[in-house]
N, C-alpha and C. Protein backbone atom coordinates (compact mmCIF):
# COMPACT_ATOMS: atom_id res chain seq x y z
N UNK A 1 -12.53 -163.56 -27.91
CA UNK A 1 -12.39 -164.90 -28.43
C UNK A 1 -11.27 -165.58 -27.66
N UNK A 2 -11.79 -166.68 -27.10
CA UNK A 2 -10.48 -167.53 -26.53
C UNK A 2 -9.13 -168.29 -27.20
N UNK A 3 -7.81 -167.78 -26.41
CA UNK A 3 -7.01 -167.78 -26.86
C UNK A 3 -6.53 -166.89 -27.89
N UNK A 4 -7.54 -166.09 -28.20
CA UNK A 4 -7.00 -164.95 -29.58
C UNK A 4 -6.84 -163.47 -29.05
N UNK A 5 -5.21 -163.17 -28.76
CA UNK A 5 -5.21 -161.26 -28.81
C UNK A 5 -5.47 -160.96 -29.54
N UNK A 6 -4.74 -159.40 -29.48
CA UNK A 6 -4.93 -158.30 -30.58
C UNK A 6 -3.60 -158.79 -31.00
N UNK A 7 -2.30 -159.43 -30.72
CA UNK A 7 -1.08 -159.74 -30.97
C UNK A 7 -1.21 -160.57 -32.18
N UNK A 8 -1.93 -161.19 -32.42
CA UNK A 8 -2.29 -162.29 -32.97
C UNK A 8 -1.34 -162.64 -34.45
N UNK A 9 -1.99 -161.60 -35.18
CA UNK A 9 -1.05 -161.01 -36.42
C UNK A 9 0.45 -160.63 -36.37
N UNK A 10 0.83 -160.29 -35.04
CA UNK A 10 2.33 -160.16 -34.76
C UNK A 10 3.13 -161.48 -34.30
N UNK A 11 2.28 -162.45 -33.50
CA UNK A 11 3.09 -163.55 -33.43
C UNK A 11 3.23 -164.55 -34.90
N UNK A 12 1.92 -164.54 -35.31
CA UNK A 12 1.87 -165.38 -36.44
C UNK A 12 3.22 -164.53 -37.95
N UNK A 13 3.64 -163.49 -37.85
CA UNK A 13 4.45 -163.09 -38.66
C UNK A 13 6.01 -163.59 -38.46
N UNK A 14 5.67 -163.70 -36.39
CA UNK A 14 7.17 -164.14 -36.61
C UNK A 14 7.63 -165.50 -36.49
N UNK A 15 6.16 -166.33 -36.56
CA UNK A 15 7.07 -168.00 -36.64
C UNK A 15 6.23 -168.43 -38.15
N UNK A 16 5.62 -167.87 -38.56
CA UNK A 16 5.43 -168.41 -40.26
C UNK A 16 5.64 -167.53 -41.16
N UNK A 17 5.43 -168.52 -42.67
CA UNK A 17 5.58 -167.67 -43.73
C UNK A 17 4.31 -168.35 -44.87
N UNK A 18 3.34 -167.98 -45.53
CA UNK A 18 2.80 -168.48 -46.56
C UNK A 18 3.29 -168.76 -48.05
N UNK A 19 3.48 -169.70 -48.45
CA UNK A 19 3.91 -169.44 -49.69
C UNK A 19 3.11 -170.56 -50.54
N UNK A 20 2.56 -170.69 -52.09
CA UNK A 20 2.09 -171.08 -52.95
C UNK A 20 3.31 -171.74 -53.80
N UNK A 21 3.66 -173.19 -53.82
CA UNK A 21 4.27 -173.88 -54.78
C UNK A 21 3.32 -174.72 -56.02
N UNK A 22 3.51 -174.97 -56.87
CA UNK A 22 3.18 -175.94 -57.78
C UNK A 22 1.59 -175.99 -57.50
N UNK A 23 0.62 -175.18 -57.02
CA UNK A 23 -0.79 -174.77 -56.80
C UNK A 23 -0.72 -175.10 -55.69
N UNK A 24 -0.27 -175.67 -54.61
CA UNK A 24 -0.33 -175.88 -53.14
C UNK A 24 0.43 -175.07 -52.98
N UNK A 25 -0.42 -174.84 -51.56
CA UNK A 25 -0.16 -173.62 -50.17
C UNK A 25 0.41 -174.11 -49.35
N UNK A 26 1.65 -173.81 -48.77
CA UNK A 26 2.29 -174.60 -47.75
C UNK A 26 2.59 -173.23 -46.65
N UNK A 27 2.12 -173.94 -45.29
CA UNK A 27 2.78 -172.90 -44.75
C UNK A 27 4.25 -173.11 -43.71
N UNK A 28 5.26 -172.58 -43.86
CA UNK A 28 6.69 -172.92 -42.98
C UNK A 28 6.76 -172.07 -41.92
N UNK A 29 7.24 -172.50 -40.97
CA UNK A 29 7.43 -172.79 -39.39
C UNK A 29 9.02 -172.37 -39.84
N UNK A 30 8.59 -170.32 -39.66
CA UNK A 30 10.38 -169.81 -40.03
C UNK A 30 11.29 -169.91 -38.74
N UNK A 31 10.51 -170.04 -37.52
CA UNK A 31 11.55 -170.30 -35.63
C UNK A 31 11.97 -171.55 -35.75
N UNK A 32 11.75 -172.65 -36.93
CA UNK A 32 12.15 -173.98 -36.02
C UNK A 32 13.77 -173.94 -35.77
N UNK A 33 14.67 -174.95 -35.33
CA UNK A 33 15.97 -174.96 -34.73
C UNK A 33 16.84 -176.04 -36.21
N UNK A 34 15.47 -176.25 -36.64
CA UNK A 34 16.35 -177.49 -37.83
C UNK A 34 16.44 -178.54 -37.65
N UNK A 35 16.48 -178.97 -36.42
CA UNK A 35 16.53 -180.84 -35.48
C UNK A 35 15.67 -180.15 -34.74
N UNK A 36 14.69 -181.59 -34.49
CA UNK A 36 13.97 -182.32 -36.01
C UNK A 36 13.45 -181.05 -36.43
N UNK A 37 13.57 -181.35 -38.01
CA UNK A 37 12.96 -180.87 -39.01
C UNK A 37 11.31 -180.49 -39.03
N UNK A 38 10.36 -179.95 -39.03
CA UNK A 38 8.99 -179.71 -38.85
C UNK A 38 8.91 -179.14 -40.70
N UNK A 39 8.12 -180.29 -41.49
CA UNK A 39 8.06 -180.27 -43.39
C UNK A 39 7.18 -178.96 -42.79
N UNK A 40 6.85 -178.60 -44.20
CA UNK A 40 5.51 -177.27 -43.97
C UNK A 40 4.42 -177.80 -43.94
N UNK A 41 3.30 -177.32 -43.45
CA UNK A 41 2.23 -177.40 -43.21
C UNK A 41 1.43 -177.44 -44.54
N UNK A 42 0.87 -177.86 -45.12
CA UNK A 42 -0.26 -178.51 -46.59
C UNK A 42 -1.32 -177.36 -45.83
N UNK A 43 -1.60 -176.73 -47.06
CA UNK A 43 -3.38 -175.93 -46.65
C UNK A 43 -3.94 -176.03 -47.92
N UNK A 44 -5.66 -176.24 -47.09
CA UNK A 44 -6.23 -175.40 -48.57
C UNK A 44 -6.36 -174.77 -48.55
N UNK A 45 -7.68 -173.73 -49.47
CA UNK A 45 -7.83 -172.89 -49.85
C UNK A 45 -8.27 -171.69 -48.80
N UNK A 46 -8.38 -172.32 -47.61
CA UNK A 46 -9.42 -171.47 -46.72
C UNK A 46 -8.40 -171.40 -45.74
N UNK A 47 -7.56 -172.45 -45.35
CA UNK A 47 -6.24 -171.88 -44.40
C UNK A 47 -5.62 -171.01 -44.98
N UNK A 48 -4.75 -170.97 -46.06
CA UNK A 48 -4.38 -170.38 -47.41
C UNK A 48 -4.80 -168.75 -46.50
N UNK A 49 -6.54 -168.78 -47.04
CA UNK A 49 -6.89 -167.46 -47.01
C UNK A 49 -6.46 -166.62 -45.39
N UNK A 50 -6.64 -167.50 -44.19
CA UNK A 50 -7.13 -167.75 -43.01
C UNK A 50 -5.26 -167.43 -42.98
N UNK A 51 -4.49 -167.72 -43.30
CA UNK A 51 -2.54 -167.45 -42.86
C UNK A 51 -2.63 -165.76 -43.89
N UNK A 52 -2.84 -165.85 -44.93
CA UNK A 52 -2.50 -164.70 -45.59
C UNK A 52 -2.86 -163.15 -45.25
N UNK A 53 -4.27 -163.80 -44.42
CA UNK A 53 -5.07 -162.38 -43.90
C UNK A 53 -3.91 -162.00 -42.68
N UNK A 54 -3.25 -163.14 -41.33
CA UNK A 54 -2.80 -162.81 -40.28
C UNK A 54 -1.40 -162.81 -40.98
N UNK A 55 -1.34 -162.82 -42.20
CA UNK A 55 0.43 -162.79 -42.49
C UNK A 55 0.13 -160.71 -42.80
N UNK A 56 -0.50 -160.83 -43.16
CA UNK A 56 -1.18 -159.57 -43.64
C UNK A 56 -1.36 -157.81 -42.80
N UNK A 57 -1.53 -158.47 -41.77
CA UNK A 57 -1.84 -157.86 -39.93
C UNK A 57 -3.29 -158.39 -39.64
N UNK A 58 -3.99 -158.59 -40.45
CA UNK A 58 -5.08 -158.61 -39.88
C UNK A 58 -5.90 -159.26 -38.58
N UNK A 59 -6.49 -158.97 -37.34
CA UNK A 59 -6.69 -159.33 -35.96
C UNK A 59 -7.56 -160.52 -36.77
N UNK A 60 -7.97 -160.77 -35.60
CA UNK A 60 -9.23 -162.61 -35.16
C UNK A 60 -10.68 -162.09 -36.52
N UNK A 61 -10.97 -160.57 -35.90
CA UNK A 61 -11.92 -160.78 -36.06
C UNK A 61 -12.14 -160.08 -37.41
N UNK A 62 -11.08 -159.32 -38.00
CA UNK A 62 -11.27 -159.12 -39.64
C UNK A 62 -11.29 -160.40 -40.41
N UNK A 63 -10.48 -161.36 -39.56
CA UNK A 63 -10.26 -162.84 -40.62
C UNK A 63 -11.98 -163.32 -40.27
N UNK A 64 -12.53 -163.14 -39.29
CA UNK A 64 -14.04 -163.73 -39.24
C UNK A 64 -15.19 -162.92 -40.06
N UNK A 65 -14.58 -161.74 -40.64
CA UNK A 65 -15.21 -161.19 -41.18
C UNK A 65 -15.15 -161.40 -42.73
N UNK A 66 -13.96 -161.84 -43.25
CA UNK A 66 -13.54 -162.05 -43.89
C UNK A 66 -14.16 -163.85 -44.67
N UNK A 67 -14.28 -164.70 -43.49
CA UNK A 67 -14.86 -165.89 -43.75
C UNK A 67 -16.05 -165.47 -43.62
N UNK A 68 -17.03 -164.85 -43.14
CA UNK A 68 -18.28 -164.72 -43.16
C UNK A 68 -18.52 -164.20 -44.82
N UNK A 69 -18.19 -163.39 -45.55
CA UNK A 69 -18.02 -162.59 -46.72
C UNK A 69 -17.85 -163.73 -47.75
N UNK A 70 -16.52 -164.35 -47.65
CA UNK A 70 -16.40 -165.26 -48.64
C UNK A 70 -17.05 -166.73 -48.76
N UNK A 71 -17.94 -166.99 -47.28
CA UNK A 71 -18.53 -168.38 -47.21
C UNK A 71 -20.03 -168.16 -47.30
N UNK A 72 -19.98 -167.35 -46.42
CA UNK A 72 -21.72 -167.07 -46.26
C UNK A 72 -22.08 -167.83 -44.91
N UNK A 73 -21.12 -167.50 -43.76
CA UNK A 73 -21.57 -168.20 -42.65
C UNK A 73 -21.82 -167.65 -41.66
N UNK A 74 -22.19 -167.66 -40.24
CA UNK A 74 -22.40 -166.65 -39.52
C UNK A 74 -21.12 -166.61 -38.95
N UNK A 75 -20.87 -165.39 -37.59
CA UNK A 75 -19.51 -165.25 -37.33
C UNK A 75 -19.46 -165.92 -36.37
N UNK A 76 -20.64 -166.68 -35.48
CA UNK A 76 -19.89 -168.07 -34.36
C UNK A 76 -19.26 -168.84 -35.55
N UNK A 77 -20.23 -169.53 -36.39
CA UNK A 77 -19.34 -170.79 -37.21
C UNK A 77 -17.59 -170.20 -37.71
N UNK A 78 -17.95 -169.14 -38.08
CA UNK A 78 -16.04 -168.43 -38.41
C UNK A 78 -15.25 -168.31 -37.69
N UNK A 79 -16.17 -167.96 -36.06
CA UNK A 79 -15.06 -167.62 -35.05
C UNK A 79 -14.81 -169.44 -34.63
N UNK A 80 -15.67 -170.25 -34.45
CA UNK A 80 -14.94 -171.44 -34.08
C UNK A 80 -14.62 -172.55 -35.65
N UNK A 81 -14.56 -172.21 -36.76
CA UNK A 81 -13.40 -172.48 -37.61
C UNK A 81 -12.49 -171.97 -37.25
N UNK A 82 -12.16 -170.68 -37.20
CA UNK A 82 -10.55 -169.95 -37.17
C UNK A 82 -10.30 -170.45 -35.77
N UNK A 83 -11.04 -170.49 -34.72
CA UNK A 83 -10.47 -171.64 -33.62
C UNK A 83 -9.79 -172.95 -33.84
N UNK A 84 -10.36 -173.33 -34.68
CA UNK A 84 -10.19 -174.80 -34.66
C UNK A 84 -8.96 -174.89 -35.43
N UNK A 85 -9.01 -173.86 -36.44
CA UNK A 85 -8.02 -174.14 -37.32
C UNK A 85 -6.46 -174.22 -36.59
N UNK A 86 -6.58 -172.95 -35.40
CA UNK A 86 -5.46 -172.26 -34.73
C UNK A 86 -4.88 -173.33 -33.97
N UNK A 87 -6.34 -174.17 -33.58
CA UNK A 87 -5.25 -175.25 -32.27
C UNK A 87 -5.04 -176.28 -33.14
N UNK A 88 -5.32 -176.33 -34.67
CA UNK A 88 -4.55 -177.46 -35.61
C UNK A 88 -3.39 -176.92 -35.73
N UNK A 89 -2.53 -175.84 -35.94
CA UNK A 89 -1.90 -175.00 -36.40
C UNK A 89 -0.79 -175.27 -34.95
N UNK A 90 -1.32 -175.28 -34.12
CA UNK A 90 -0.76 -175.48 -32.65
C UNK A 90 -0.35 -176.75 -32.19
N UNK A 91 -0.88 -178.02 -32.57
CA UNK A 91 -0.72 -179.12 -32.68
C UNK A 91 0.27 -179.57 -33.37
N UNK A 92 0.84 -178.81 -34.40
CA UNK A 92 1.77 -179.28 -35.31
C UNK A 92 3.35 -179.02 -34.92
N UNK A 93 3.38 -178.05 -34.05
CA UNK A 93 4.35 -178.10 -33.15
C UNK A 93 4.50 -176.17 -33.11
């Protein structure tokens, strides 16, 4: 899958954190420097699932297995959600 190691689960542990406030999922950006500030990231339910699996260890393709299970989709449509999601995730700084 492009752009996705086996690291995947190891980088994502060391610049985020998932956490659930007030029923929203926010996820925080634990490397930033503080200036400027980067708020947390708003998820729903399926990023939510999609951070917790790679907060978790889990590689690319247990999380595609994982959306295939809980959606009922095939694993291109999962593998290019969890794409898409990653270069939103990447976009945000």
């Amino acid at each position: 899958m492009e752009g996705m190691s086996g690291s995947l689960p190891e980088r994502f542990r060391k610049k985020y954190r998932l956490r659930r406030v007030a029923d929203m999922y926010w996820l925080l950006d634990i490397e930033q420097p503080g200036v400027p500030y980067r708020q947390p990231i708003a998820l729903n339910h399926t990023g939510a699932m999609i951070c917790g699996l790679l907060e978790n260890g889990a590689g690319a393709e247990e999380v595609v297995e994982a959306m295939q299970a809980s959606y009922g989709i095939s694993a291109e449509a999962a593998r290019a959600d969890l794409e898409q999601f990653l270069k939103q995730l990447a976009g945000c700084g």
